[in-house]
Protein backbone atom coordinates (compact mmCIF):
# COMPACT_ATOMS: atom_id res chain seq x y z
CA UNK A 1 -36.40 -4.20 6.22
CA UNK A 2 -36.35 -5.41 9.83
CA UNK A 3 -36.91 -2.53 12.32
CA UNK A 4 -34.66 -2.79 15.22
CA UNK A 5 -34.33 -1.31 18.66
CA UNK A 6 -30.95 -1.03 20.57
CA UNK A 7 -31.57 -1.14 24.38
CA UNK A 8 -28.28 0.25 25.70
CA UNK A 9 -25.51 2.41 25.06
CA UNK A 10 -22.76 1.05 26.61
CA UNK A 11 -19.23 -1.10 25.25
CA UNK A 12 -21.61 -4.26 23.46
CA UNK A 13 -24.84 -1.78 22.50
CA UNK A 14 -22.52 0.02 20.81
CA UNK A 15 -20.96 -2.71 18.78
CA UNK A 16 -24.68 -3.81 18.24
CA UNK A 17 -26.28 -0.67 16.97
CA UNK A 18 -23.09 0.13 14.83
CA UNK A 19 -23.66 -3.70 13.08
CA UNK A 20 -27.19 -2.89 12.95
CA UNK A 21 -26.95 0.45 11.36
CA UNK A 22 -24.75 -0.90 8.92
CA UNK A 23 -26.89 -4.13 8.16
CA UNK A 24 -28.53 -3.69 4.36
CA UNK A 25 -31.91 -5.63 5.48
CA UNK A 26 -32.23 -3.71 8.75
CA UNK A 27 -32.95 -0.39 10.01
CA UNK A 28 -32.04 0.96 13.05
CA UNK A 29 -35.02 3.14 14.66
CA UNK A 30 -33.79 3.81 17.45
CA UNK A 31 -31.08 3.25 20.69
CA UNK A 32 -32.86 3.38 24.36
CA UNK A 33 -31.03 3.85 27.88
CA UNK A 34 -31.24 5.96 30.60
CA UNK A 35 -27.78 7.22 30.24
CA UNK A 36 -28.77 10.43 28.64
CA UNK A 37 -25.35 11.37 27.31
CA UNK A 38 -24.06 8.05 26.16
CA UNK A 39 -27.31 7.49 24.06
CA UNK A 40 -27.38 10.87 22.48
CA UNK A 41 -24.14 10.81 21.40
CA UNK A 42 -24.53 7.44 20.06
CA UNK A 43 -27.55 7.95 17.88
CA UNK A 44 -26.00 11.08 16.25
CA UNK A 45 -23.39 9.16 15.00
CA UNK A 46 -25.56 6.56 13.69
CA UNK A 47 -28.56 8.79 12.50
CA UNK A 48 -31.68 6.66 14.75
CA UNK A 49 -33.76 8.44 17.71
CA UNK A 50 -32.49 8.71 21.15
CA UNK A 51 -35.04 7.29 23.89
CA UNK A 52 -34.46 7.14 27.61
CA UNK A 53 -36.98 4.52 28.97
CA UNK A 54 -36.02 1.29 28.00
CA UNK A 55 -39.34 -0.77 28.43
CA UNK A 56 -41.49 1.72 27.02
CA UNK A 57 -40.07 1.63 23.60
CA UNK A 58 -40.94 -2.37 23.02
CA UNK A 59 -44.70 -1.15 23.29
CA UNK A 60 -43.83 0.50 19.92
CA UNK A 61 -45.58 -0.62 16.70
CA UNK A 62 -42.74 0.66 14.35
CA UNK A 63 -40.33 -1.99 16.07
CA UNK A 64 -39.87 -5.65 14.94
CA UNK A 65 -37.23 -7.10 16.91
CA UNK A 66 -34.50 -5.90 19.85
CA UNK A 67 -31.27 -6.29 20.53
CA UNK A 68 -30.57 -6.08 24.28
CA UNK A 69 -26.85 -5.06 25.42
CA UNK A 70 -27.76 -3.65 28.66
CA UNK A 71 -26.66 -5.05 32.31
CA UNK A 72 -27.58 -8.08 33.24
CA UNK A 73 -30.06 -7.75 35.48
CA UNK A 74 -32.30 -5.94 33.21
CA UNK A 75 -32.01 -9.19 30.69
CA UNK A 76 -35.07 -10.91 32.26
CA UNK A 77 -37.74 -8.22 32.48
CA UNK A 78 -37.08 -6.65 28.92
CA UNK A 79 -36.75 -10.01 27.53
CA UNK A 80 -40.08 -10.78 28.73
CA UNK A 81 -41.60 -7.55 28.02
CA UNK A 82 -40.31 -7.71 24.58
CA UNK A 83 -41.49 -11.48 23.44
CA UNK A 84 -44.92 -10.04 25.66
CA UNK A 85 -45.20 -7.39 22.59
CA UNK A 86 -44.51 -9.84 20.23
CA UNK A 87 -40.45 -8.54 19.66
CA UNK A 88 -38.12 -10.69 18.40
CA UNK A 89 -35.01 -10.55 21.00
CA UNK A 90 -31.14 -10.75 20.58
CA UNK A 91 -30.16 -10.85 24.08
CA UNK A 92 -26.67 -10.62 25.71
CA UNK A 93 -25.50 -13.61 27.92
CA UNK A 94 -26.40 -14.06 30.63
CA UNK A 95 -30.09 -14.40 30.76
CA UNK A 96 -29.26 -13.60 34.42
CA UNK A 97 -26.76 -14.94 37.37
CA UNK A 98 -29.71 -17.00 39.33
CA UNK A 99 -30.48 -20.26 37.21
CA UNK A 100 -34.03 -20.31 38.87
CA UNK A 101 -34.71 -16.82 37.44
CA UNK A 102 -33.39 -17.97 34.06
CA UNK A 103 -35.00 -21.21 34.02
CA UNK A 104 -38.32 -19.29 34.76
CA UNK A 105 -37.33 -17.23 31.42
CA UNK A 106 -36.58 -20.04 29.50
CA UNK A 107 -40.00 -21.67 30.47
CA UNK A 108 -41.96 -18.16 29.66
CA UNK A 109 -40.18 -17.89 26.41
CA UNK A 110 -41.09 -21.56 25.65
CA UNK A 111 -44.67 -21.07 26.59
CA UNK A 112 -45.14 -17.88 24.53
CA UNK A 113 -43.89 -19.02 21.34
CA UNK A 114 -40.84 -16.00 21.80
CA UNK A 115 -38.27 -16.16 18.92
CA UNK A 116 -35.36 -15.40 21.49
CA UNK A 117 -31.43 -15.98 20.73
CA UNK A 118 -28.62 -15.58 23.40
CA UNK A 119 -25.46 -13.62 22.64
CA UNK A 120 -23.01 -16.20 22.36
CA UNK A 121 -20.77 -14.37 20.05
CA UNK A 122 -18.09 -17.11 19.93
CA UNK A 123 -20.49 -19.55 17.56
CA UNK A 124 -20.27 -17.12 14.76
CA UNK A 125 -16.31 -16.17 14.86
CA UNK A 126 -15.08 -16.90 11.57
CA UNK A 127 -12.78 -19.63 12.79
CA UNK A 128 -15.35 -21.35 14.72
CA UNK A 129 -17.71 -21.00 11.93
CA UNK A 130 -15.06 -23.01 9.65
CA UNK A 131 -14.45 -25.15 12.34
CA UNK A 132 -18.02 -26.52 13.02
CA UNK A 133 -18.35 -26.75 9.45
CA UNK A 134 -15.49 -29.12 9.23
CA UNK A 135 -16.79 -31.52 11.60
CA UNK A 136 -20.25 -31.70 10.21
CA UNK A 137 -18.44 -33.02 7.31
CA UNK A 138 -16.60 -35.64 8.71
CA UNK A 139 -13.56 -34.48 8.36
CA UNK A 140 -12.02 -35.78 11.94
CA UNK A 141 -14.16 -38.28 12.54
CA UNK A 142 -16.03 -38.86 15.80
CA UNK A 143 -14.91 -35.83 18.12
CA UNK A 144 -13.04 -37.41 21.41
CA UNK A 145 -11.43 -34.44 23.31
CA UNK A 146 -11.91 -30.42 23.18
CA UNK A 147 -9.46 -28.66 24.54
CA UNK A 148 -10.60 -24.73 24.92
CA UNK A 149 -8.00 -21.72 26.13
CA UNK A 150 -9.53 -18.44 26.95
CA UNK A 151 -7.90 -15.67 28.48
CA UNK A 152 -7.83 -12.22 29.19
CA UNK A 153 -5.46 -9.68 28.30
CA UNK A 154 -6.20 -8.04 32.16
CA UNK A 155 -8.68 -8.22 34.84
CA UNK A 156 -11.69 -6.28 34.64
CA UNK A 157 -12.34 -3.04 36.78
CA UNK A 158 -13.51 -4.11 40.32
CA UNK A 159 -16.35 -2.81 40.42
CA UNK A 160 -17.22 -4.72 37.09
CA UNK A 161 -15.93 -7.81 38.52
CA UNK A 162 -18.14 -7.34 41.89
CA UNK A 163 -21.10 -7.65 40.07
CA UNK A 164 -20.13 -9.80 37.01
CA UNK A 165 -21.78 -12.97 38.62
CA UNK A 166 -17.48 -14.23 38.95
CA UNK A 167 -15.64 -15.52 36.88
CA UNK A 168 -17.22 -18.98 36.09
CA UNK A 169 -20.83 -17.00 35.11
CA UNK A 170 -19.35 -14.31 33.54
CA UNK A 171 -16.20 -15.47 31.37
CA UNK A 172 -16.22 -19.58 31.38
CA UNK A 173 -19.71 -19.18 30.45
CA UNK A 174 -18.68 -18.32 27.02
CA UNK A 175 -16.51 -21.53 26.88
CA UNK A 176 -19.53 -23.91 28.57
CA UNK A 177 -21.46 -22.92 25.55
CA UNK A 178 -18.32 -23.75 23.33
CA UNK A 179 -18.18 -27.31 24.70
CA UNK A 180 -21.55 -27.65 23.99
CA UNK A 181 -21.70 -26.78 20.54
CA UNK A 182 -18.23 -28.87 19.67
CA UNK A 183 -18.73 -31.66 21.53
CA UNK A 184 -22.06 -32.92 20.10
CA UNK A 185 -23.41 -33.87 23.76
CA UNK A 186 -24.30 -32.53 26.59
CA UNK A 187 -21.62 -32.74 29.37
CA UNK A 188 -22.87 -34.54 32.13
CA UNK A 189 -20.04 -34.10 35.03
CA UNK A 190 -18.27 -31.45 35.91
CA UNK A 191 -14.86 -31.12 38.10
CA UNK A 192 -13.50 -27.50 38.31
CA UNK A 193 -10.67 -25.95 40.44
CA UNK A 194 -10.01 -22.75 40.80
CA UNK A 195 -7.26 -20.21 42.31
CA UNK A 196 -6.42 -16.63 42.82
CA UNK A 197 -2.95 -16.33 41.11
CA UNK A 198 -3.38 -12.98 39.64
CA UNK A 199 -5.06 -11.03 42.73
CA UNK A 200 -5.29 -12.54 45.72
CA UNK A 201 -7.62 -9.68 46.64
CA UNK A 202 -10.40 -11.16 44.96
CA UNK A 203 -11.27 -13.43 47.92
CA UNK A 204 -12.63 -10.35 49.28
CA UNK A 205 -15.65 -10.52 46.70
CA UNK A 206 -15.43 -14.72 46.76
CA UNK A 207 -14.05 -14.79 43.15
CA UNK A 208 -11.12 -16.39 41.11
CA UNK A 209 -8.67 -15.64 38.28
CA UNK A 210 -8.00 -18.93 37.08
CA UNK A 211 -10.07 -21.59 36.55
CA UNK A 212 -9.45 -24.68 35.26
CA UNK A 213 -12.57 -27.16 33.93
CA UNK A 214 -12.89 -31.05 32.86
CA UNK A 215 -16.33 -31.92 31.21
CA UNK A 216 -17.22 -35.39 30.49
CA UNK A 217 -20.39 -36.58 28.22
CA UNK A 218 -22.44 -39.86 29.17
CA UNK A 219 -20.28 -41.27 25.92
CA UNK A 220 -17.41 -40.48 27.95
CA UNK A 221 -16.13 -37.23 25.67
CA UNK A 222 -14.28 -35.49 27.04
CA UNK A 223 -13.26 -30.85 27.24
CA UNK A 224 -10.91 -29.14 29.01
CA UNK A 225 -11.51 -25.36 29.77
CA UNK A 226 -8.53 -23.46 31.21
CA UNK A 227 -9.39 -19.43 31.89
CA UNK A 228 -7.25 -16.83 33.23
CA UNK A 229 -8.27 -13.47 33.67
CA UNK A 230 -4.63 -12.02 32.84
CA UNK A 231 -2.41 -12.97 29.99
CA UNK A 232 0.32 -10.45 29.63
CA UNK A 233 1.02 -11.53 26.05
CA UNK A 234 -2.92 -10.24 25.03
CA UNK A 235 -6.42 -12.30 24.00
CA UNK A 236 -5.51 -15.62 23.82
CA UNK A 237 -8.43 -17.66 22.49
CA UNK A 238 -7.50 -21.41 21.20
CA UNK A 239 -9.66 -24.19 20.62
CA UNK A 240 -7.95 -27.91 19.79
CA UNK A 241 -10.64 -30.66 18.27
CA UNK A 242 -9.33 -34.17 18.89
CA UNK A 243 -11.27 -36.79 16.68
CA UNK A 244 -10.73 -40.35 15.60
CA UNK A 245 -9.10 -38.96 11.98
CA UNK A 246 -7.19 -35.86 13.17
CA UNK A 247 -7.81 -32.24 14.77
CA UNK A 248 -8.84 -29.41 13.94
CA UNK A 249 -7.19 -26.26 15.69
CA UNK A 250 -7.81 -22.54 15.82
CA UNK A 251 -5.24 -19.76 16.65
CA UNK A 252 -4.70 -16.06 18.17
CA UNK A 253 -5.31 -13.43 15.86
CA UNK A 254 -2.57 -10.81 15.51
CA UNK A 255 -2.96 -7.27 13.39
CA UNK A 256 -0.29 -8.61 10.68
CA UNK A 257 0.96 -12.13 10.00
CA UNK A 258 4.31 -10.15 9.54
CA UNK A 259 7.45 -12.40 10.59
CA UNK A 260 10.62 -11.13 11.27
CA UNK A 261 14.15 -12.87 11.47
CA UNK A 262 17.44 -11.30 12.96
CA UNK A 263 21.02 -11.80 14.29
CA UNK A 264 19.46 -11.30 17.36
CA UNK A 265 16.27 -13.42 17.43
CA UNK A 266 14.93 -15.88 14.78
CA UNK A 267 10.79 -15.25 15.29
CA UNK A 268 8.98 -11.88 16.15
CA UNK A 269 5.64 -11.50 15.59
CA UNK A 270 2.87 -8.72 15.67
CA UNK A 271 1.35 -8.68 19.16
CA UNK A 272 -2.18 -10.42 19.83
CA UNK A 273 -5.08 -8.47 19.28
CA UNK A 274 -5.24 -7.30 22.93
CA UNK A 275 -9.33 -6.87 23.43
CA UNK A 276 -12.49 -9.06 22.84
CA UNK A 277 -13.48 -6.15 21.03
CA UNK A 278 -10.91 -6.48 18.29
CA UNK A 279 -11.02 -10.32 18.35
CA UNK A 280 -14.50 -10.90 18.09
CA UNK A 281 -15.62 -8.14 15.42
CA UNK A 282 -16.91 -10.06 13.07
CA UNK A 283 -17.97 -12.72 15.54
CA UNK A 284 -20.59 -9.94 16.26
CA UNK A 285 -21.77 -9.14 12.56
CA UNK A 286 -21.89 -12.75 11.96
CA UNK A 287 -24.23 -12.73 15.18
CA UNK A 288 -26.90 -10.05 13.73
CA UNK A 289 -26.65 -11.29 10.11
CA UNK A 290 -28.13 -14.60 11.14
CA UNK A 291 -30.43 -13.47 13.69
CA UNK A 292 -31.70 -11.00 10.97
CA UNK A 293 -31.94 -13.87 8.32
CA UNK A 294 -33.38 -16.45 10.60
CA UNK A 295 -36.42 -13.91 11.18
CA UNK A 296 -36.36 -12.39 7.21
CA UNK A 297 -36.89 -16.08 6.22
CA UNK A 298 -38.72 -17.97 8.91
CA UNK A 299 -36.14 -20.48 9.99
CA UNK A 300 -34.85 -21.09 13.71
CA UNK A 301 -32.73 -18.56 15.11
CA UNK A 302 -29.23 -20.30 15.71
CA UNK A 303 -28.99 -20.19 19.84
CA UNK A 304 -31.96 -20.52 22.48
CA UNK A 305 -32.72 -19.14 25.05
CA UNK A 306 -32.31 -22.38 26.71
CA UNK A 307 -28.69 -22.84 25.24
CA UNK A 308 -28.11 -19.72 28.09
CA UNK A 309 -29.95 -21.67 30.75
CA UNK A 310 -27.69 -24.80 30.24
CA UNK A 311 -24.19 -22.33 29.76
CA UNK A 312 -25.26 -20.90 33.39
CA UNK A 313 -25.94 -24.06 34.69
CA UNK A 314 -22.49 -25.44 34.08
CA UNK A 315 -21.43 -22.59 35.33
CA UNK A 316 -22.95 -23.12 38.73
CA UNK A 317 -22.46 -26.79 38.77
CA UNK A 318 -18.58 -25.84 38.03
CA UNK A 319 -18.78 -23.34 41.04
CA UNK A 320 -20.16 -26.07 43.11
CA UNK A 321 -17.17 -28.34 42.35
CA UNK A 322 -14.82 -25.58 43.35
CA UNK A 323 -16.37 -25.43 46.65
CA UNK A 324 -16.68 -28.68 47.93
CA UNK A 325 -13.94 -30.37 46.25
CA UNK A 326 -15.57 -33.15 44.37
CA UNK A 327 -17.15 -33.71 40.67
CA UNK A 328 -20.87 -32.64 40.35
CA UNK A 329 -23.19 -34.51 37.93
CA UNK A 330 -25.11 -31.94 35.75
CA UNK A 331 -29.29 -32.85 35.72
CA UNK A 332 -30.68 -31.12 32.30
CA UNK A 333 -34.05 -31.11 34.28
CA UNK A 334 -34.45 -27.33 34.41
């Protein structure tokens, strides 16, 4: 049985611990944040301890590996501290919003031998899963073009979205490492525009709602990224494979695949699952189950560390586009 730690008791901690908690290999020991309330209440429901200091509880011999779902700029120094014990880490994207903090990470993780895996939930949807599995069999051919549609049912709070990193770090991030893992290269240009169509107030923090992002490989493969943060309609997450022998596509996911015909209209539908929480459920047990098996049975955990440094540096090298105007050329020497 691994022996986990939940650091955090917030929204994606408590998705974590829950998954955890449920997990047959795994037990959860215990949740940690300073939020007294929030963690108390969560590890009643799920039977662990309660602790209150975050970094003191990776000193702990009765803990093999962590899960870290608090805010981002805690990510660095308990990821550290945690491979420094000898942990095992499941962090949350983003390793942090400054590349030259995360590339300093990614370099002490390297060093240190620390079996570290980013949160990229998205790899380990069900659809995705299918979808990657179709292309390492053959089944299109030589991927060409990726065309990836993410949006949000709603902005976020502001005060979430003043310190989220914008919209390109926080949300497209999730995409970048998409392209990555479809396309079978590394992008190696980036040209991004972006616009406030949904809240013009956002200039008042220097962020966007809508992005839109072309990535080209040195092969010359090619993704397109388009990202609102409002889509009145609910979660819309799409993803369109393009090879030399077809394409693959995934859909929305609605509660029901109920249809419904009338004199007055000849499609309804169920709505689309409206939250990222919904969406991505079992996204995020797919996430621990492998992490858990990659460590019961010795084999490489399924995302790096460094797969977050390269997400955030597309991410800046798309911001960097957006300001000046012109197409930036990504250097993987980080």
């Amino acid at each position: 049985m691994l022996r986990i730690a939940v650091l955090g008791a917030g929204r994606i901690a408590k998705i974590h611990a829950a998954n955890v908690a449920a997990h047959p290999d795994a037990t959860l020991v215990l949740v940690a944040d300073p939020w007294r309330e929030g963690v108390e209440a969560l590890s009643i429901q799920l039977g662990c301890e309660a602790a209150y200091d975050c970094a003191a509880v990776l000193t702990r011999k009765d803990i093999d590996a962590v899960v870290i779902g608090t805010p981002t700029d805690t990510h660095i120094d308990l990821l550290l501290a945690a491979v420094a014990e000898g942990k095992a880490v499941l962090c949350e994207k983003p390793i942090d919003l400054d590349i030259a903090r995360a590339r300093h990470a990614a370099q002490a993780v390297e060093r240190q031998g620390g079996k570290v895996m980013l949160g990229f939930n998205r790899r380990f949807d069900p659809d995705m899963l299918r979808l990657r599995q179709a292309l390492d069999a053959g089944q299109i051919g030589t991927v060409r073009q990726v065309i990836i549609t993410s949006r949000d049912p709603g902005l976020a709070p502001r005060d979430y979205l003043k310190h989220s990193g914008g919209i390109l770090r926080d949300m497209t991030i999730h995409d970048f490492d998409t392209a990555r893992h479809l396309l079978g290269e590394e992008p190696v240009q980036v040209t991004a525009i972006a616009s406030r169509l949904v809240d013009p107030s956002l200039a008042d923090i220097d962020d966007y709602d809508s992005v839109m992002v072309l990535l080209r490989t040195a092969s010359g493969k090619q993704c397109h990224i388009n990202c609102c943060r409002q889509a009145v309609y609910g979660y819309d997450q799409r993803v369109e494979v393009s090879g030399a022998n077809g394409v693959l596509l995934t859909d929305n996911h609605r509660p029901s695949t109920l249809r419904h015909w009338s004199a007055a209209h000849t499609e309804a539908l169920e709505p689309l699952q409206h939250f990222f929480l919904e969406r991505y459920a079992d996204a995020y047990r797919n996430e621990l189950a492998q992490f858990i098996d990659a460590l019961s049975g010795g084999h490489a955990l399924p995302t790096s560390v460094r797969d977050g440094l390269y997400a955030l540096h597309l991410a800046d090298c798309a911001l960097e586009s957006v300001n000046t105007g012109r197409s930036v050329a990504v250097n993987y020497d980080l």
